[in-house]
C-alpha atoms as a PDB file:
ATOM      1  CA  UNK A   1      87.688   6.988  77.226  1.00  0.00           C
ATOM      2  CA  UNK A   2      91.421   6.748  78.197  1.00  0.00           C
ATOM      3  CA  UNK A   3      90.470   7.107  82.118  1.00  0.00           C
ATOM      4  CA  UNK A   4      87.905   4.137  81.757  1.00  0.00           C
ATOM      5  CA  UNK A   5      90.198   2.029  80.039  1.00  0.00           C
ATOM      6  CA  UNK A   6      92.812   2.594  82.783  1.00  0.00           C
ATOM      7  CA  UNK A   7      90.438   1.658  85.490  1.00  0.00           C
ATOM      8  CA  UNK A   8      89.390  -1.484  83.759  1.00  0.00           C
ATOM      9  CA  UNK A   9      92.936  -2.196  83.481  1.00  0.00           C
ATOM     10  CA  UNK A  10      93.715  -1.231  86.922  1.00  0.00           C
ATOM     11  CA  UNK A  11      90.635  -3.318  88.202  1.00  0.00           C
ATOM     12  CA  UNK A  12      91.021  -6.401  85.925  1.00  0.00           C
ATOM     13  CA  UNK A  13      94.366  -6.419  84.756  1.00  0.00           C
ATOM     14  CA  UNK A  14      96.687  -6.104  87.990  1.00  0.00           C
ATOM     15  CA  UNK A  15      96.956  -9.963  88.717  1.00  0.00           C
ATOM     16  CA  UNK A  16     100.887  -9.987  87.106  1.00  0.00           C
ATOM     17  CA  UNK A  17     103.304 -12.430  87.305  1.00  0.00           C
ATOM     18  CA  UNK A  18     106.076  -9.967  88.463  1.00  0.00           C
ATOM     19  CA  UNK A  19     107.848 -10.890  91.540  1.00  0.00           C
ATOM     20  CA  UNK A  20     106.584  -7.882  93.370  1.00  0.00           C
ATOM     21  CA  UNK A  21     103.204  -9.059  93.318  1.00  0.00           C
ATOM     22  CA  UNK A  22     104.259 -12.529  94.530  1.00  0.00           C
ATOM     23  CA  UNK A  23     106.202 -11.006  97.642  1.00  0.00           C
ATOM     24  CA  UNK A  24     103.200  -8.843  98.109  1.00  0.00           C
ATOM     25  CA  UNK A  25     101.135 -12.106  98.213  1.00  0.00           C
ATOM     26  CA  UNK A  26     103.013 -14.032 100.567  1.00  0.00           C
ATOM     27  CA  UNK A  27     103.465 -10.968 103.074  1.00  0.00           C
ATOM     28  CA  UNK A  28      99.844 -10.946 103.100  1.00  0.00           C
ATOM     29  CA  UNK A  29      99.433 -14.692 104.114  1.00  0.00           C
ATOM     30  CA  UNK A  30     101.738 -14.080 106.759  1.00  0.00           C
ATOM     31  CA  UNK A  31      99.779 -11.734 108.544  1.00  0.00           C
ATOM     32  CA  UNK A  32      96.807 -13.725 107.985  1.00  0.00           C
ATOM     33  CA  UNK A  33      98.420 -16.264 110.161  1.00  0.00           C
ATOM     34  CA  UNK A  34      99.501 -13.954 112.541  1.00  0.00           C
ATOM     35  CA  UNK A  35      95.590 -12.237 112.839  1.00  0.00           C
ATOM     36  CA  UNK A  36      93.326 -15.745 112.879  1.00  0.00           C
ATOM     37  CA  UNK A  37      90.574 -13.714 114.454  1.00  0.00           C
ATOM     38  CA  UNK A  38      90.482 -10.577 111.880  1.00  0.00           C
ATOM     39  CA  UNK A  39      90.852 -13.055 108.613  1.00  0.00           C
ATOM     40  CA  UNK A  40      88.287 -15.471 110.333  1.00  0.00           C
ATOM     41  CA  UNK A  41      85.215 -12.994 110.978  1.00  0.00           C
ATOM     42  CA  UNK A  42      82.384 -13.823 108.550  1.00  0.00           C
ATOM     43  CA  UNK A  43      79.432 -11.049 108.398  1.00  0.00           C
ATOM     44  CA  UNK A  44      75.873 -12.314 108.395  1.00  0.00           C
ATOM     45  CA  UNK A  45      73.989 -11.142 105.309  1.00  0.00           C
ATOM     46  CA  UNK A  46      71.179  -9.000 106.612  1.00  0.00           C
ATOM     47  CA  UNK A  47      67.625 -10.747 106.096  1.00  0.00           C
ATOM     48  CA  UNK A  48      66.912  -7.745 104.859  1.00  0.00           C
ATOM     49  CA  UNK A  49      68.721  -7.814 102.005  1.00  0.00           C
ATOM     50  CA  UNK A  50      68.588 -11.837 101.225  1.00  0.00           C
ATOM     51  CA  UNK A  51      64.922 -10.678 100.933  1.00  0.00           C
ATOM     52  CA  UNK A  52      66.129  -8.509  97.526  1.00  0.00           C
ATOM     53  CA  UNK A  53      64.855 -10.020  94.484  1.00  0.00           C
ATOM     54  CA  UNK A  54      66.731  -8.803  90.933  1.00  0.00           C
ATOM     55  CA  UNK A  55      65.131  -7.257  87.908  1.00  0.00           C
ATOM     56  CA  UNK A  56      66.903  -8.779  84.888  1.00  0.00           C
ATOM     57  CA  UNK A  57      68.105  -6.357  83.137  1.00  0.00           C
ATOM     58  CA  UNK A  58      66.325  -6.842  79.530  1.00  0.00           C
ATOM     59  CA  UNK A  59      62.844  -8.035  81.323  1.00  0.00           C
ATOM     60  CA  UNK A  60      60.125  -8.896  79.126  1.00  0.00           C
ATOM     61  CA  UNK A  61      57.541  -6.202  79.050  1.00  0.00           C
ATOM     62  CA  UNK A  62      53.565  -8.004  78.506  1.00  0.00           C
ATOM     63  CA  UNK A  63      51.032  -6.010  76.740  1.00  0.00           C
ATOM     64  CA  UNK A  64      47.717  -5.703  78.482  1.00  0.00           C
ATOM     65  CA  UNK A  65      45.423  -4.010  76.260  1.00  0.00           C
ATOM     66  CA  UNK A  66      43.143  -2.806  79.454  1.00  0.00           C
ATOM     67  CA  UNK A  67      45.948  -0.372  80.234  1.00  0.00           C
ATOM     68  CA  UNK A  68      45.206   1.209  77.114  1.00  0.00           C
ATOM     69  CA  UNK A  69      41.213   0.970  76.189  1.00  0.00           C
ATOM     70  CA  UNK A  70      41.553  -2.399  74.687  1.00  0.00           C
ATOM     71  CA  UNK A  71      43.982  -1.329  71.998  1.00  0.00           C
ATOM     72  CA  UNK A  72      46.900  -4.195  70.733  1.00  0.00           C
ATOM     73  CA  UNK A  73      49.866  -3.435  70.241  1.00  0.00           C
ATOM     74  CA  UNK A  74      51.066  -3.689  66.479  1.00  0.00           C
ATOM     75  CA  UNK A  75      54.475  -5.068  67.353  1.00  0.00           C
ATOM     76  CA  UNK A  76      56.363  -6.313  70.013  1.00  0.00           C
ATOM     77  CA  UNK A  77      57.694  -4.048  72.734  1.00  0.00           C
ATOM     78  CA  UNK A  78      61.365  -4.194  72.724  1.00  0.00           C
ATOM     79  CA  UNK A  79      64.094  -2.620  74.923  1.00  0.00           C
ATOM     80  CA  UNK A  80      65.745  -0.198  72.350  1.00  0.00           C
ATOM     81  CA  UNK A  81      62.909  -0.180  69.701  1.00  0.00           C
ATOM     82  CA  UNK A  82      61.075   3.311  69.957  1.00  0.00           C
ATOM     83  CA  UNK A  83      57.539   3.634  68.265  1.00  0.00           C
ATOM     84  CA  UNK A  84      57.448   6.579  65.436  1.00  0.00           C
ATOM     85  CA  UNK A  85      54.888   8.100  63.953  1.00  0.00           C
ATOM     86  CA  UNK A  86      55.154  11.125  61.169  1.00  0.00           C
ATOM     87  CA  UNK A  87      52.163  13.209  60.839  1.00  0.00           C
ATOM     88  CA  UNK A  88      50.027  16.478  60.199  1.00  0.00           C
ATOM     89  CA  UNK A  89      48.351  17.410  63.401  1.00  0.00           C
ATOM     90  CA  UNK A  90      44.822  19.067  63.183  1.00  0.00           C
ATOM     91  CA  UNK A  91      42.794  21.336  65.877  1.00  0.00           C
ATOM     92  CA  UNK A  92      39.194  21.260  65.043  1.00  0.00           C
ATOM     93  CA  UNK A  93      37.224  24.172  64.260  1.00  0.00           C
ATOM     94  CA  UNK A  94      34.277  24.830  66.848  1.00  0.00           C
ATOM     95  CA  UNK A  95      31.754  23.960  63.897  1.00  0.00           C
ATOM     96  CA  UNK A  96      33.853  20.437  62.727  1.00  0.00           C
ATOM     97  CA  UNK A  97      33.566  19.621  66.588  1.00  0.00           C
ATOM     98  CA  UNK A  98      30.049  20.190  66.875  1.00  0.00           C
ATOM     99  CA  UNK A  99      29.150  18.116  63.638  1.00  0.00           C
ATOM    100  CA  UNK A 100      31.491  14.869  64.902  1.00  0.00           C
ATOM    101  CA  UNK A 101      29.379  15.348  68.198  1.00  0.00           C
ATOM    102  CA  UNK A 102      26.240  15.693  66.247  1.00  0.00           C
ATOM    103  CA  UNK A 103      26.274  12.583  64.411  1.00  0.00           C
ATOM    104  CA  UNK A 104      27.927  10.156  67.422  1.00  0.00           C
ATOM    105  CA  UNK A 105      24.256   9.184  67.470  1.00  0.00           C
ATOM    106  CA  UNK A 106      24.316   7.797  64.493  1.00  0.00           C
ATOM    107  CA  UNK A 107      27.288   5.226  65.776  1.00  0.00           C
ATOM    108  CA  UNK A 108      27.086   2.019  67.192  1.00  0.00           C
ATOM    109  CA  UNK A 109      27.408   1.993  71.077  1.00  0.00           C
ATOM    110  CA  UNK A 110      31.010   1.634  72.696  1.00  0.00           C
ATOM    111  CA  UNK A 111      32.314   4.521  69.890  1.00  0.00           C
ATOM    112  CA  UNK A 112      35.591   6.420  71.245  1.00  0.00           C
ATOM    113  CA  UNK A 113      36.019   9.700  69.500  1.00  0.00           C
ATOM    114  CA  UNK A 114      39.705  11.072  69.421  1.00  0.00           C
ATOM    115  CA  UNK A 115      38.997  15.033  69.945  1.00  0.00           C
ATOM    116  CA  UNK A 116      42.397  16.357  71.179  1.00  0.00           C
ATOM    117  CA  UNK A 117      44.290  13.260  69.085  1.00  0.00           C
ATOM    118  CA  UNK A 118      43.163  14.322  65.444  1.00  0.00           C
ATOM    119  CA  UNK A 119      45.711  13.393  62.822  1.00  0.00           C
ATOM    120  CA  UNK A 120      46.967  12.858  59.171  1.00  0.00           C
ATOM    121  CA  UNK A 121      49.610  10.043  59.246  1.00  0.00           C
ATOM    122  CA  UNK A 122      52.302  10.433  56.717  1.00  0.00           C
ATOM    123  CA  UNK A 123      53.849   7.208  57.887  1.00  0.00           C
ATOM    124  CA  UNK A 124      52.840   3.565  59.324  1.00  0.00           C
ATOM    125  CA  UNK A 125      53.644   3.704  63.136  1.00  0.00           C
ATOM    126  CA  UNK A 126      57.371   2.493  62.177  1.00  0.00           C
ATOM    127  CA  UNK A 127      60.117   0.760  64.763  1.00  0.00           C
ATOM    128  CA  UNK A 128      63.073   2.941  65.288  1.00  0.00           C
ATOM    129  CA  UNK A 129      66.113   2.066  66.990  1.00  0.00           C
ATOM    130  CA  UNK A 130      67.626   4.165  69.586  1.00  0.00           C
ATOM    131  CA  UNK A 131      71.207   5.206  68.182  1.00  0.00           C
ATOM    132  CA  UNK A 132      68.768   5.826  64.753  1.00  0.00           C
ATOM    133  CA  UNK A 133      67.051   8.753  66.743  1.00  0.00           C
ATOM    134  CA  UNK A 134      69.171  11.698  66.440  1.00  0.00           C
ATOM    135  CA  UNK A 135      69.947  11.101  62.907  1.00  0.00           C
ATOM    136  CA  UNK A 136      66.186  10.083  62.061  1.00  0.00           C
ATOM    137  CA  UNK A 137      65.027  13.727  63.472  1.00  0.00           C
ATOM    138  CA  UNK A 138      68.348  15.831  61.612  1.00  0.00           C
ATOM    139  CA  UNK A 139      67.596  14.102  58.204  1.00  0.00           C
ATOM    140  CA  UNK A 140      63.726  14.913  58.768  1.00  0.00           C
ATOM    141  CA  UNK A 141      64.135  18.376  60.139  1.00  0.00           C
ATOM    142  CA  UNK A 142      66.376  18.334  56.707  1.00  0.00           C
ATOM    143  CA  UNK A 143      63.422  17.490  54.611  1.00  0.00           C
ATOM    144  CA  UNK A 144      61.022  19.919  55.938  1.00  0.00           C
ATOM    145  CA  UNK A 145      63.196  22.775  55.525  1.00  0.00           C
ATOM    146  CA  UNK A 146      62.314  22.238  51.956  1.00  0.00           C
ATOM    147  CA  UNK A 147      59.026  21.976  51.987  1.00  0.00           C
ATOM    148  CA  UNK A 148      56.356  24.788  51.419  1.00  0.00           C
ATOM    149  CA  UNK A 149      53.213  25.568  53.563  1.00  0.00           C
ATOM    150  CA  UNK A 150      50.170  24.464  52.081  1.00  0.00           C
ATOM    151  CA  UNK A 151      46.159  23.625  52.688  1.00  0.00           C
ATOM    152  CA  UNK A 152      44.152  19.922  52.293  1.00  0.00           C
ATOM    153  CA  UNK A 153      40.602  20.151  51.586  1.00  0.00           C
ATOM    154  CA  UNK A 154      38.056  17.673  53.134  1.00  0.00           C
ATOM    155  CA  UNK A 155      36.404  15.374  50.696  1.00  0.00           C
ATOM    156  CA  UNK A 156      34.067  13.068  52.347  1.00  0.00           C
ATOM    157  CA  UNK A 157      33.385  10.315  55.136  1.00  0.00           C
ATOM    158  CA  UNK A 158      35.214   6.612  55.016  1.00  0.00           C
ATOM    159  CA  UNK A 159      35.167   3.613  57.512  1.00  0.00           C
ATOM    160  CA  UNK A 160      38.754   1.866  57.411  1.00  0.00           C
ATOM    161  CA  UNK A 161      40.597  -1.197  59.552  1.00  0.00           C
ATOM    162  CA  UNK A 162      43.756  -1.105  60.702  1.00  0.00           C
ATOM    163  CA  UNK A 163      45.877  -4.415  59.354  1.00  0.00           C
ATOM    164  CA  UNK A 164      45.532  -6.449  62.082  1.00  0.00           C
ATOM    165  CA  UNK A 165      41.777  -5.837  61.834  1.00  0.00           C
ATOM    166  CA  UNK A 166      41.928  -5.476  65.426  1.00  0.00           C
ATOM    167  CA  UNK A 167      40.724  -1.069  65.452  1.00  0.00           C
ATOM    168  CA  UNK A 168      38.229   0.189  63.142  1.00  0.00           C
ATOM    169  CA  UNK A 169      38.177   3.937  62.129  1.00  0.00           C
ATOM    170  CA  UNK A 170      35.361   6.359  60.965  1.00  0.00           C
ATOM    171  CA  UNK A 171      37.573   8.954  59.391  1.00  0.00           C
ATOM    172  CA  UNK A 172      37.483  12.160  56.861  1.00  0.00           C
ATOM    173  CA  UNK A 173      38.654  11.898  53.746  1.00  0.00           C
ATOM    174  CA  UNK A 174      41.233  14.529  52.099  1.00  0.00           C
ATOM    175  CA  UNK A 175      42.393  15.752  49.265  1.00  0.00           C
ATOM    176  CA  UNK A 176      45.797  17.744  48.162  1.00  0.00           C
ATOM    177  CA  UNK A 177      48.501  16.534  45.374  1.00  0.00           C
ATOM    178  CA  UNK A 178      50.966  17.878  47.341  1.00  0.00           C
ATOM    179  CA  UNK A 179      50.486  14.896  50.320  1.00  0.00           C
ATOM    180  CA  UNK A 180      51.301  12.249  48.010  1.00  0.00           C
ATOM    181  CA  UNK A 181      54.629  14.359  46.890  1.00  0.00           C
ATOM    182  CA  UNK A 182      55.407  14.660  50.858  1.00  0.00           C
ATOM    183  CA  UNK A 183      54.736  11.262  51.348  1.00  0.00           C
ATOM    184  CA  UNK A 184      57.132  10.177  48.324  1.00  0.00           C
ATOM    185  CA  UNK A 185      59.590  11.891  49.888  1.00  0.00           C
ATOM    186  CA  UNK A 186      59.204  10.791  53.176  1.00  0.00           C
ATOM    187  CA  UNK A 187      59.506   6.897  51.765  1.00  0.00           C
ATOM    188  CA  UNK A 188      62.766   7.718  50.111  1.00  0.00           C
ATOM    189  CA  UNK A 189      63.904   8.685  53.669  1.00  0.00           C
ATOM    190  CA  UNK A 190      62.711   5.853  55.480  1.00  0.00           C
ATOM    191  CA  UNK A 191      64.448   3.848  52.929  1.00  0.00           C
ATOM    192  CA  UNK A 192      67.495   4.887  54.270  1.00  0.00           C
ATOM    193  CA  UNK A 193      66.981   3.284  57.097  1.00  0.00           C
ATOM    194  CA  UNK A 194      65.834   0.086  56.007  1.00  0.00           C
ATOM    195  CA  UNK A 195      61.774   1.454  57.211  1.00  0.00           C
ATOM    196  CA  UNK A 196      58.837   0.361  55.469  1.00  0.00           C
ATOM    197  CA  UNK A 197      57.275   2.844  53.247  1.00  0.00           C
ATOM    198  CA  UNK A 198      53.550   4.087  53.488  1.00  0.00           C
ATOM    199  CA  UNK A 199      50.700   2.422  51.810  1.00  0.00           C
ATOM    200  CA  UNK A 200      50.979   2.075  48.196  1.00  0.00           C
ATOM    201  CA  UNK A 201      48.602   4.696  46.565  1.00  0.00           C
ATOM    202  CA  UNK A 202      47.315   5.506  50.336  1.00  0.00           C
ATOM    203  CA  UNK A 203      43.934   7.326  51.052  1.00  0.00           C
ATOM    204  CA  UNK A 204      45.421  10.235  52.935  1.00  0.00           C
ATOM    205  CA  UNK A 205      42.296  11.071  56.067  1.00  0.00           C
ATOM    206  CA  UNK A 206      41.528  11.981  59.984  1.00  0.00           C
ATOM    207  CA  UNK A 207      40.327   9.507  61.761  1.00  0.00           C
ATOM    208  CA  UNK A 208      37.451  11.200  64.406  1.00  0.00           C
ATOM    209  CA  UNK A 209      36.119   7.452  66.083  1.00  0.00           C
ATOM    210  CA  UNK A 210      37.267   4.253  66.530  1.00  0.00           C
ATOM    211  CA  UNK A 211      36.527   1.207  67.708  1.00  0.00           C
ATOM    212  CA  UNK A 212      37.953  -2.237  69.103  1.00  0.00           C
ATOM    213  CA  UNK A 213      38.053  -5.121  66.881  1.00  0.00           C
ATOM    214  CA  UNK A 214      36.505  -5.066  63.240  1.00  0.00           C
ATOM    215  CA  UNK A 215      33.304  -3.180  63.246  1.00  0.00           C
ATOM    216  CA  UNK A 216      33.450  -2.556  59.074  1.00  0.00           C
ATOM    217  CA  UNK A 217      30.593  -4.340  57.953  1.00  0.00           C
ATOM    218  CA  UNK A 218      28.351  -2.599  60.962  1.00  0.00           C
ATOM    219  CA  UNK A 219      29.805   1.206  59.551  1.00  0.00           C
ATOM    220  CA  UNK A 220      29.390   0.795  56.275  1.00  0.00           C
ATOM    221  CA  UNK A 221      26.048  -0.195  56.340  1.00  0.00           C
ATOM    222  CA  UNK A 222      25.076   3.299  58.013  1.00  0.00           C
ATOM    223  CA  UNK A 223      27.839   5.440  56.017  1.00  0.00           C
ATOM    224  CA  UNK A 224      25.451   6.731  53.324  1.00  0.00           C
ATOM    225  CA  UNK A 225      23.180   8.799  56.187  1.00  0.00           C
ATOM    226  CA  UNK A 226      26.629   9.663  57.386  1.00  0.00           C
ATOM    227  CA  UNK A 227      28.143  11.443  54.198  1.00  0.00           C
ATOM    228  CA  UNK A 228      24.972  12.273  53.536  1.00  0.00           C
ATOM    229  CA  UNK A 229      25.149  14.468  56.694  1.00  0.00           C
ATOM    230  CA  UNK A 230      28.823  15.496  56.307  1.00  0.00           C
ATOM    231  CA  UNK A 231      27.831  16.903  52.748  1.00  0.00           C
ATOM    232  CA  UNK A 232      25.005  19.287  54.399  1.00  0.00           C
ATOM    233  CA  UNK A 233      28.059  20.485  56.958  1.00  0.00           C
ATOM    234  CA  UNK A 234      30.410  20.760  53.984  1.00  0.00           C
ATOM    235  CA  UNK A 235      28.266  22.984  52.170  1.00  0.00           C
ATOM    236  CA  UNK A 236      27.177  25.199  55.262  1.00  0.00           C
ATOM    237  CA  UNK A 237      30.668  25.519  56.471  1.00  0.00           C
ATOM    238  CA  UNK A 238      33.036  25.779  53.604  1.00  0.00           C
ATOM    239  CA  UNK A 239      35.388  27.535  55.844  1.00  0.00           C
ATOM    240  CA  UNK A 240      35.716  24.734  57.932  1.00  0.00           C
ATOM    241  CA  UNK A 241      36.963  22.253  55.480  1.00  0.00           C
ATOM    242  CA  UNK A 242      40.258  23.219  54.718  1.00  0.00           C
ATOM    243  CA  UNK A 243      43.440  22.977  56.988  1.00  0.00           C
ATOM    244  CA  UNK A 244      46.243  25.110  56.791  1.00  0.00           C
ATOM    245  CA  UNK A 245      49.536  22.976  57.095  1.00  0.00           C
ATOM    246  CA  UNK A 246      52.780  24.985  58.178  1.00  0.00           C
ATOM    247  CA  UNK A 247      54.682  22.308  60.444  1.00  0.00           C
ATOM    248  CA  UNK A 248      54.992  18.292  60.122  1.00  0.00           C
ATOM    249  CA  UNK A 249      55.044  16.356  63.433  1.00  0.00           C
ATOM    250  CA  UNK A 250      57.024  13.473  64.618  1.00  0.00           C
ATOM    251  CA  UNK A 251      56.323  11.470  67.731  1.00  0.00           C
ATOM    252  CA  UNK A 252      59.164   8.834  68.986  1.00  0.00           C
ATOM    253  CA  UNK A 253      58.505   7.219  71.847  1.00  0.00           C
ATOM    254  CA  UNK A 254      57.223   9.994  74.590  1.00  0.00           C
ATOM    255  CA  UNK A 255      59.436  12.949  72.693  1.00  0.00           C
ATOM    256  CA  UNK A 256      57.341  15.112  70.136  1.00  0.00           C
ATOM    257  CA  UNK A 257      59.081  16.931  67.516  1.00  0.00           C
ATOM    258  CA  UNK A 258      57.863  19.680  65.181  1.00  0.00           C
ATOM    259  CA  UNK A 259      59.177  21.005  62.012  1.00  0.00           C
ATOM    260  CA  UNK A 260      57.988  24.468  60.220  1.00  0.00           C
ATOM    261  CA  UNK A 261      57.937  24.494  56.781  1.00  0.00           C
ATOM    262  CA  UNK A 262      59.009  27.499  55.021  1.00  0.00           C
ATOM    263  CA  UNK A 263      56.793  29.882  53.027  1.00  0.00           C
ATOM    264  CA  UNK A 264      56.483  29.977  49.618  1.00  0.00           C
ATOM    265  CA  UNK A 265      59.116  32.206  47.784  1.00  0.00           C
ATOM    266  CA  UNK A 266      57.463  32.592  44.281  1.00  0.00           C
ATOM    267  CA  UNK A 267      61.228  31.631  42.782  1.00  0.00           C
END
């Protein structure tokens, strides 16, 4: 820090009033009258670089939804604000994959399934600022230290719509007491810094299709043959309906960070 401040001072701050400067100044506009021609050469800018045009520094980035399937953004994209997500990531089972394929059928046309994207939020997709980061990820990493392994159970099918009603979801329902608890805590460290909490009494689930815009009214009207369908796999593959959860996940921006959480000690 000391060698930057003493070339900003030495750049910025040499202009004195001492009378060495001043005899330095006048010495110099003698020799400009004594060398006309070196003092009155003037360089042609290249059209080449008249032809630059600047980037401002803090440029406006526009959201085009076709870059992305059609989604909207939820909020504005800022320089310095960094999207974050906390969540449970789940890898399908050969038999869950095979039923979610099985009853795409069943959807209305223009259906996007998420295969390789499956995921319990624990969070709303929050706006974190960049010198939160590296405290945000310590104080998480902090939490899940404390937290035990555990399994969620799959309950049943449910159509939901994001807030903006602009993405509808067909997702699976679960169940475990010890979600809500995680969540709980998670709020009290969003809190912290100054974050919105997750839904009040949320209804914890994996989405497996969505859609653009607000397709509710169409999916609910065919969700009975749907559950009715999920029940038949539920009972055939018991197996397959529980989830074994040893790490949490948090996304920020394009950097993905995973935390174990620590096996149960019986104490």
């Amino acid at each position: 820090m000391s060698n930057s401040l003493s070339a900003i001072n030495d750049n910025y701050l040499s202009d004195s009033s001492n009378e060495d400067d001043d005899d330095d100044e006048e010495e110099e506009k003698e020799k400009e009258k004594e060398e006309p021609s070196k003092t009155g050469l003037t360089l042609s800018v290249p059209e080449s670089i008249l032809s630059w045009k600047g980037v401002p520094h803090h440029e406006e980035k526009i959201d085009n939804p076709s870059e992305h399937n059609g989604r909207i953004r939820s909020f504005k994209h800022e320089r310095g604000n960094w999207s974050t997500l906390i969540y449970i990531n789940y890898t399908a089972t050969d038999a869950m994959l095979s039923w979610i394929k099985s009853i795409e059928t069943l959807l209305p046309k223009e259906s996007n399934i998420l295969l390789d994207q499956f995921h319990l939020s624990l969070t709303r997709t929050l706006v974190l600022k960049y010198h939160w980061i590296e405290s945000f990820v310590k104080s998480l990493k902090e939490l899940c230290s404390m937290l035990v392994k555990f399994h969620i159970e799959f309950m049943d099918v449910q159509v939901y719509c994001n807030e903006e009603r602009t993405r509808t979801f067909l997702a699976i329902n679960c169940s475990n007491t010890t979600l809500n608890y995680i969540i709980n805590l998670i709020n009290n460290m969003l809190a912290e810094y100054q974050l919105p909490p997750y839904y009040e009494d949320p209804s914890n689930h994996i989405s497996i299709f969505w859609w653009i815009g607000d397709k509710e009214d169409c999916l609910n009207k065919i969700l009975p043959s749907i559950k009715s369908n999920f029940d038949e796999f539920y009972v055939n593959n018991t197996e397959d309906n529980y989830v074994y959860v040893d790490e949490l996940h948090c996304k920020i921006g394009n950097k993905l960070y995973t935390f174990p959480l620590k096996l149960n000690d019986h104490r």
